[in-house]
Protein backbone atom coordinates (compact mmCIF):
# COMPACT_ATOMS: atom_id res chain seq x y z
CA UNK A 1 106.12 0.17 21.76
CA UNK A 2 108.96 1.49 24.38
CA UNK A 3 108.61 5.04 22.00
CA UNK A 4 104.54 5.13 22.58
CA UNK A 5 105.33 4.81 26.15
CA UNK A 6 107.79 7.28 26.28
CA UNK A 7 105.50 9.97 24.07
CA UNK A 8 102.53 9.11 26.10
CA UNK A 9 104.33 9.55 29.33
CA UNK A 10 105.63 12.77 28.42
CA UNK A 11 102.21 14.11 26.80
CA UNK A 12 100.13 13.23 30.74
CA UNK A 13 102.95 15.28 31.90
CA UNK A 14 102.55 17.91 29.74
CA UNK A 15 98.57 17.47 29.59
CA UNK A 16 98.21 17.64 32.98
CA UNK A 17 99.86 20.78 33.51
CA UNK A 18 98.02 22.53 30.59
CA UNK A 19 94.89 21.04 32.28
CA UNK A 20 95.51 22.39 35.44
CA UNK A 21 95.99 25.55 34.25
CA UNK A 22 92.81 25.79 32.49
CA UNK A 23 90.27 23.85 34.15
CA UNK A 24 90.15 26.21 37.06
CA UNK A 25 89.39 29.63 34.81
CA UNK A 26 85.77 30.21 35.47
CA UNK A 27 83.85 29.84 32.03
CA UNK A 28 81.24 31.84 33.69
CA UNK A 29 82.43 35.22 32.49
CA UNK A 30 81.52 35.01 29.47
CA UNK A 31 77.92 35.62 30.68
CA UNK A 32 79.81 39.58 31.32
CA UNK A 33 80.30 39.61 27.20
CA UNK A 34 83.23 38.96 25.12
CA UNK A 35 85.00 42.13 25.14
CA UNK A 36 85.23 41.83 29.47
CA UNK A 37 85.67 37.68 29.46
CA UNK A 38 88.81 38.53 27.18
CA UNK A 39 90.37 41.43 29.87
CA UNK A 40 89.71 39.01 32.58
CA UNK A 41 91.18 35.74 30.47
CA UNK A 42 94.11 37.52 29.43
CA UNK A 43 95.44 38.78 32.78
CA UNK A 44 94.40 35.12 34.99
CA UNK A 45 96.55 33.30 32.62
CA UNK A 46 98.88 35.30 31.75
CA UNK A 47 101.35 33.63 33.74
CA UNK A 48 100.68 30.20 32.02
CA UNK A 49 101.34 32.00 28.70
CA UNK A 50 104.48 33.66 30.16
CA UNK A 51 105.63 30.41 31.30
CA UNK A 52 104.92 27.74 28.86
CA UNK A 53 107.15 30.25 26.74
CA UNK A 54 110.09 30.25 29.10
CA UNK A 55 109.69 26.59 29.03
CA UNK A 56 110.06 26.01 25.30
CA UNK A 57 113.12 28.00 24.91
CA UNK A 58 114.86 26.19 27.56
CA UNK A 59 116.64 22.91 27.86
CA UNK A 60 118.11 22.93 24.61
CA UNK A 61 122.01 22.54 25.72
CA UNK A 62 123.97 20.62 28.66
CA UNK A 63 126.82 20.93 27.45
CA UNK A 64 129.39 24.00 25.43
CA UNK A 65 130.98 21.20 23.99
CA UNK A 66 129.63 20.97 19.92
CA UNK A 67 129.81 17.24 18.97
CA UNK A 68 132.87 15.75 16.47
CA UNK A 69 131.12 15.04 12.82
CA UNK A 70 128.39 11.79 13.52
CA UNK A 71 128.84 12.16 17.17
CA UNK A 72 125.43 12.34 19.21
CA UNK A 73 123.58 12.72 21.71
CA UNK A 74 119.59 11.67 22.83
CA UNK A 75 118.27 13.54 25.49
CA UNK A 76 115.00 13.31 28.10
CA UNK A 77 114.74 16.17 30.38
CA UNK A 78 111.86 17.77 31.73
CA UNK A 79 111.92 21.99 32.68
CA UNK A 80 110.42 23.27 35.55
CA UNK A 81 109.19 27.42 35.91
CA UNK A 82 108.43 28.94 38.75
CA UNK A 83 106.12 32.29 38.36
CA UNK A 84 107.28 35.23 40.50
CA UNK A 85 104.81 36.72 43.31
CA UNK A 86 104.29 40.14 40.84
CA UNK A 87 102.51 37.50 38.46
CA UNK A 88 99.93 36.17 41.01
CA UNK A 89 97.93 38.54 40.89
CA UNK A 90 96.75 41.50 38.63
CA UNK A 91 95.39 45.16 39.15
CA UNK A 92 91.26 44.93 38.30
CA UNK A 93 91.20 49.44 37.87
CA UNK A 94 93.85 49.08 35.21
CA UNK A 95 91.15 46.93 33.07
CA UNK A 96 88.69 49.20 31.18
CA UNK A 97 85.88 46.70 32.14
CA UNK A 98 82.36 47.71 30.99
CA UNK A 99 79.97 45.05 32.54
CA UNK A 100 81.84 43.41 35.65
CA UNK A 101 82.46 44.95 38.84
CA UNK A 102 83.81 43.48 42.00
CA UNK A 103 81.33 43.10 44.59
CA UNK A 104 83.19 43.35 47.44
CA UNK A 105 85.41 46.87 45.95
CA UNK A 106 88.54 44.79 45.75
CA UNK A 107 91.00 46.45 43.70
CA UNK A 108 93.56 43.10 43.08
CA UNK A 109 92.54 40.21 42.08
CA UNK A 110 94.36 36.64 41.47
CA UNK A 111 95.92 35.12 38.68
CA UNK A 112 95.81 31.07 38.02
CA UNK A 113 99.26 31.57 39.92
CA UNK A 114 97.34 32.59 42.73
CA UNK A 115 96.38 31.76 45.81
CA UNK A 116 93.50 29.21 46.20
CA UNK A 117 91.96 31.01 48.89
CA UNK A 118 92.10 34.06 47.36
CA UNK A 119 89.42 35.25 45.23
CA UNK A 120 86.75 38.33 43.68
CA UNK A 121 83.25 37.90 43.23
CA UNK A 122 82.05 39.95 40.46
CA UNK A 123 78.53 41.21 39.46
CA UNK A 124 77.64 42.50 36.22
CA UNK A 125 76.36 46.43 35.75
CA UNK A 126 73.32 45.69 33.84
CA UNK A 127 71.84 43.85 36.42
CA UNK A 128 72.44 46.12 38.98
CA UNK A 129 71.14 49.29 36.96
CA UNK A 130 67.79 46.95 37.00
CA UNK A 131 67.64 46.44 40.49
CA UNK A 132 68.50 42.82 40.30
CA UNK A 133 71.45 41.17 41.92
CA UNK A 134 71.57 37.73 41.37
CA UNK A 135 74.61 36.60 38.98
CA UNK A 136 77.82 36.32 40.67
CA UNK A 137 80.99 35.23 39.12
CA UNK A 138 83.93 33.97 40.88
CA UNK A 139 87.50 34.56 40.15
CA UNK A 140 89.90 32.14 42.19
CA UNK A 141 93.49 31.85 42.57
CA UNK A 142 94.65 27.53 41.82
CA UNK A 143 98.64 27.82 43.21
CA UNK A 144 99.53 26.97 39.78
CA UNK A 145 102.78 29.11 40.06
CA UNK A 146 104.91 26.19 39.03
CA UNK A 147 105.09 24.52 34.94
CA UNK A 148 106.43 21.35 33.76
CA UNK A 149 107.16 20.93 30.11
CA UNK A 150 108.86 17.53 29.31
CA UNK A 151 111.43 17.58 26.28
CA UNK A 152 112.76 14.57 24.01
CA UNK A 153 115.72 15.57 21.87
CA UNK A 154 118.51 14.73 19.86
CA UNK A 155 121.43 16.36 18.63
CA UNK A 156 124.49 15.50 15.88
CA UNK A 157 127.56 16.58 14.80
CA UNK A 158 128.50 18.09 11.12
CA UNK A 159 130.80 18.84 9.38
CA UNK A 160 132.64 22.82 10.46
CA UNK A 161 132.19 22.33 13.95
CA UNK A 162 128.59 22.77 14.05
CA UNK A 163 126.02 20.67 15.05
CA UNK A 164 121.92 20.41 14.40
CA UNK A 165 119.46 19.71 17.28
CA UNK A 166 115.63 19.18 16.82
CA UNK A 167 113.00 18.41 19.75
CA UNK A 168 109.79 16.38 18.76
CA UNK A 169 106.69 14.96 20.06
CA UNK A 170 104.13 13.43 17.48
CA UNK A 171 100.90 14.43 17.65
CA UNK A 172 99.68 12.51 20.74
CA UNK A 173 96.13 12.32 21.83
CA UNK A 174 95.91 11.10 25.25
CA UNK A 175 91.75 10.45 26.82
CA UNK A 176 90.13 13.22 27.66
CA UNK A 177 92.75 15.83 28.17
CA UNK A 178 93.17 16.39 24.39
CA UNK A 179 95.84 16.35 22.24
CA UNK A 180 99.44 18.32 21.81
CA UNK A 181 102.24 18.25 19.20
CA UNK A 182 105.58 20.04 19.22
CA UNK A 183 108.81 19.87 16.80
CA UNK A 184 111.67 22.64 17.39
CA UNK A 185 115.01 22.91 15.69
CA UNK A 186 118.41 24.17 16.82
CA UNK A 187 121.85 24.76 15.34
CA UNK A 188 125.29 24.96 17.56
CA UNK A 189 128.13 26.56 16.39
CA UNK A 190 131.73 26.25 18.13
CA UNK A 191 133.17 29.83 18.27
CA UNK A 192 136.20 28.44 20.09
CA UNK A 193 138.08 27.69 16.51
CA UNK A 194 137.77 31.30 15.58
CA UNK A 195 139.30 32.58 18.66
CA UNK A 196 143.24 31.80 18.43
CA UNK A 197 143.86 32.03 22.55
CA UNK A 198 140.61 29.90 23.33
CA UNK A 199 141.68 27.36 20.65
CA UNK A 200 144.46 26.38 23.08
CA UNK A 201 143.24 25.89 25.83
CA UNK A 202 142.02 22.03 25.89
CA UNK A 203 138.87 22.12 28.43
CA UNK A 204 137.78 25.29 27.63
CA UNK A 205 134.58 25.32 25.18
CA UNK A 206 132.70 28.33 23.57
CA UNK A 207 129.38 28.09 21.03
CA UNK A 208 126.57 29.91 20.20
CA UNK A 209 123.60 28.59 19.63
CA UNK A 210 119.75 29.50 17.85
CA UNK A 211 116.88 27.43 18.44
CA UNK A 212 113.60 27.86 17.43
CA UNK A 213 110.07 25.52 18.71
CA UNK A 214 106.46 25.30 17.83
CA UNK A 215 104.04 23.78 20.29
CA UNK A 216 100.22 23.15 19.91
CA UNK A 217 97.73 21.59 21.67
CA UNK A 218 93.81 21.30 22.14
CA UNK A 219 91.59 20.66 25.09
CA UNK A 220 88.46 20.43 25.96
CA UNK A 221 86.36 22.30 28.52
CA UNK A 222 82.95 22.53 29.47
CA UNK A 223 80.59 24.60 31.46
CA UNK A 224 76.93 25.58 31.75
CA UNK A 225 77.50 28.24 29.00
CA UNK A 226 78.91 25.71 26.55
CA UNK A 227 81.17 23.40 25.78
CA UNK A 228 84.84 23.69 22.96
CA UNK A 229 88.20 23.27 22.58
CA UNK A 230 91.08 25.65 24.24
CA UNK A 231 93.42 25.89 22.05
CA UNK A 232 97.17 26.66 22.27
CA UNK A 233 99.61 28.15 19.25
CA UNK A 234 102.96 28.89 20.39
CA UNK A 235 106.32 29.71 18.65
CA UNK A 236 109.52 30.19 20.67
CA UNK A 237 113.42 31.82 19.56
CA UNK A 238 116.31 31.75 21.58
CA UNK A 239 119.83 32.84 20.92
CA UNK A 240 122.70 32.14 23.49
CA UNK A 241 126.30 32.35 23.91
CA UNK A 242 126.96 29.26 26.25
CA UNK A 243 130.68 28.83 27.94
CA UNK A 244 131.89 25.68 29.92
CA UNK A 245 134.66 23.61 31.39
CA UNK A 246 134.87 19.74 29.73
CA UNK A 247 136.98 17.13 32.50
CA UNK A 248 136.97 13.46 32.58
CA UNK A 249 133.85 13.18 33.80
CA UNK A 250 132.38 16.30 34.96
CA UNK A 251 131.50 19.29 32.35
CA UNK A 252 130.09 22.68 33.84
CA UNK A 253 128.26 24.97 31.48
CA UNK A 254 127.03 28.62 31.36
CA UNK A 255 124.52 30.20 28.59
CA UNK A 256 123.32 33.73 28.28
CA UNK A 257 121.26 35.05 25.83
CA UNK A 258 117.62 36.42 24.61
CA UNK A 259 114.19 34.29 24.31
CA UNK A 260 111.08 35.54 22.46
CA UNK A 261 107.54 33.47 22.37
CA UNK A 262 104.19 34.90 20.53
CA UNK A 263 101.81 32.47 21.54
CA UNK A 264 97.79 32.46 20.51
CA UNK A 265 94.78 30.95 22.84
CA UNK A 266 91.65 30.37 21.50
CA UNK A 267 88.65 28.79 23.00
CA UNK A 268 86.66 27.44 20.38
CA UNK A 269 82.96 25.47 19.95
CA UNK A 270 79.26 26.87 20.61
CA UNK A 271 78.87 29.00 23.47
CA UNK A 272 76.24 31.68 25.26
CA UNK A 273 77.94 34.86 25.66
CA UNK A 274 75.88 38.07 27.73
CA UNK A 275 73.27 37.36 30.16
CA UNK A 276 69.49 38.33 30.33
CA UNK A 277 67.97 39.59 27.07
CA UNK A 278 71.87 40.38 25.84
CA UNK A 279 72.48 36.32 25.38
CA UNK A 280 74.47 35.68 21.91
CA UNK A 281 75.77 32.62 20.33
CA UNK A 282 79.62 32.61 19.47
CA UNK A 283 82.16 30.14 18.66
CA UNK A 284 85.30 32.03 19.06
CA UNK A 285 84.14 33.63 21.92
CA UNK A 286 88.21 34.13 23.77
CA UNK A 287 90.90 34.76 21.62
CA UNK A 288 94.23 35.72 23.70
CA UNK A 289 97.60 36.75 22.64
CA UNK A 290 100.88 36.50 24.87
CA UNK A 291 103.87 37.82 22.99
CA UNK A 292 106.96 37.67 25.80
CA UNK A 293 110.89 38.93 25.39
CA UNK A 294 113.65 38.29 28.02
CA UNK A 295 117.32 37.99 28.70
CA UNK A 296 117.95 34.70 31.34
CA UNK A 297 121.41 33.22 32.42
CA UNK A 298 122.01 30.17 33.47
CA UNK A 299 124.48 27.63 34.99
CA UNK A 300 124.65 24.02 35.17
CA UNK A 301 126.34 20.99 35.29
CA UNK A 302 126.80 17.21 33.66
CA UNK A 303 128.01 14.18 35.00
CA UNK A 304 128.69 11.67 32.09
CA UNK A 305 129.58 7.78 33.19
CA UNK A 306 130.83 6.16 29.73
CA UNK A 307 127.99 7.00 27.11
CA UNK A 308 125.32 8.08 29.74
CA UNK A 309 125.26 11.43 31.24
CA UNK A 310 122.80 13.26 34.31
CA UNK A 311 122.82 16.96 34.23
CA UNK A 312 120.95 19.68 35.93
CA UNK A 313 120.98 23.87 35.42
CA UNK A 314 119.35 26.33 36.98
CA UNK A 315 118.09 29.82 34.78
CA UNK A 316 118.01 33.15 36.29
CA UNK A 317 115.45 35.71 34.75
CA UNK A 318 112.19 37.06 35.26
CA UNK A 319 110.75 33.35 35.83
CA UNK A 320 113.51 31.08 37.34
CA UNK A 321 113.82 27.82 35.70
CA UNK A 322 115.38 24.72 36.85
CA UNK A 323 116.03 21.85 34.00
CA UNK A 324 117.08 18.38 34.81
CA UNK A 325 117.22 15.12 32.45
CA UNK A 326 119.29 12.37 31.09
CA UNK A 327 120.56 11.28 28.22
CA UNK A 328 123.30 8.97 26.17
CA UNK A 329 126.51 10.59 24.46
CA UNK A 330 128.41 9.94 21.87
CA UNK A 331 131.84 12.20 20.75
């Protein structure tokens, strides 16, 4: 019972977020045709992509330290990306767009990281080549810049100073946001044992790490050109070196390394696609790739009373990331 609650407290968190994101992109454009609708989907949530993989390669560490063989450690935290202002919004001439065109001749237009009260209306050509004016599509920033993901994990020690993480949420279904699963693994390795000078030193700890996570989820969405499922594939790899300082009670910890995340969005079910006497039936009619590469530092710091421990770090890269949680220690 106390796990359900946990899993379904942690999958509104995530749902909600992933809802957010989606349920303000304007459904309407497909009524421009698929190969527009895609251009325009791509760049206005982009920075959801971007972020949800930032998010699932962080928060896998608090700590240099690897665990002694069958110590362990459970850990809740929850990671929290901020989008920079170059991804909130997105050049509309640098789009080879065929049917859309923005009323007004604005040349920049917002991303879901936007600005709410920033928006472009477009029109579409072939209406306009007719003489007829009449379908306009709005495009409107939501001040999503900000992304929660929530993590459970759990980590133990083996045998050659190594230990194995893994992250998981069951597949959860929770009412009418959808449903999301995620599993990720991780191995930490202390390099401290190799390095004669390091060895000595008695707070001192030094450990690479690789950690890999899949996510997926599935949501609905509806709109007066049909109704499916948006649907999220996402695979995430990080590498780090991580450094820190173990005392009584207070352990600081550094980590720098490289993240990569290819993830896939689809929106699936029946919808119209075109407008006029150019209306088709699809039911794949978005499909999205985000495939994203960075180096990110970061710095942080754990306060552990007897078994139970606080921490907090804060990432520097392209999107900054602050990760807090709590958890319970053992060796």
């Amino acid at each position: 019972m106390k796990k359900n609650l946990i899993y379904s407290t942690l999958a509104l968190l995530l749902f909600s977020g992933i809802a957010n994101a989606q349920k303000n992109f304007p459904l309407d454009i497909l009524k421009a045709g698929t190969h527009d609708a895609n251009l325009i989907a791509q760049e206005y949530l982009r920075p959801y992509g971007e972020m949800l993989g930032v998010n699932l390669n962080s928060g896998w560490y608090n700590s240099a330290k690897v665990h002694k063989i069958g110590g362990f450690d459970i850990t809740i935290s929850g990671t929290y990306t901020t989008a920079p202002d170059s991804k909130k919004s997105f050049d509309l001439t640098a789009l080879a767009l065929r049917e859309l065109y923005e009323i007004n001749g604005k040349e920049m237009a917002p991303t879901m990281a936007g600005d709410k009260n920033q928006s472009v209306l477009f029109g579409l050509q072939s209406e306009q080549q007719v003489g007829t004016e009449y379908t306009q599509i709005e495009l409107q920033g939501s001040d999503l810049g900000t992304f929660i993901t929530p993590m459970v994990q759990g980590a133990v020690g083996l045998p050659f100073h190594t230990e194995i993480m893994g992250r998981f949420m069951p597949r959860v279904e929770y009412g009418d946001y959808g449903q999301a699963y995620m599993w990720g693994l991780g191995v930490k390795h202390s390099l401290k044992e190799h390095i004669p000078f390091v060895k000595r030193l008695p707070f001192i700890e030094l450990s690479a790490l690789g950690a890999y996570t899949h996510f997926e989820s599935k949501l609905g969405m509806t709109g007066t050109v049909g109704s499916g499922n948006f649907e999220t594939l996402s695979n995430a790899y990080t590498g780090r070196i991580l450094i820190g300082a173990n005392l009584p009670i207070v352990a600081f910890y550094s980590g720098i390394g490289y993240g990569n995340t290819r993830s896939n969005f689809d929106l699936k079910g029946e919808f119209t696609v075109g407008s006029g006497g150019n209306q088709t039936n699809d039911s794949n009619p978005i499909s999205m790739e985000f495939v994203s590469g960075n180096f990110d530092f970061n710095v942080g710091m754990r306060i552990r009373l007897a078994i139970f421990s606080l921490h907090a770090d804060y990432s520097v890269g392209e999107y900054s990331v602050i990760t807090g949680g709590v958890g319970v220690n053992f060796r």
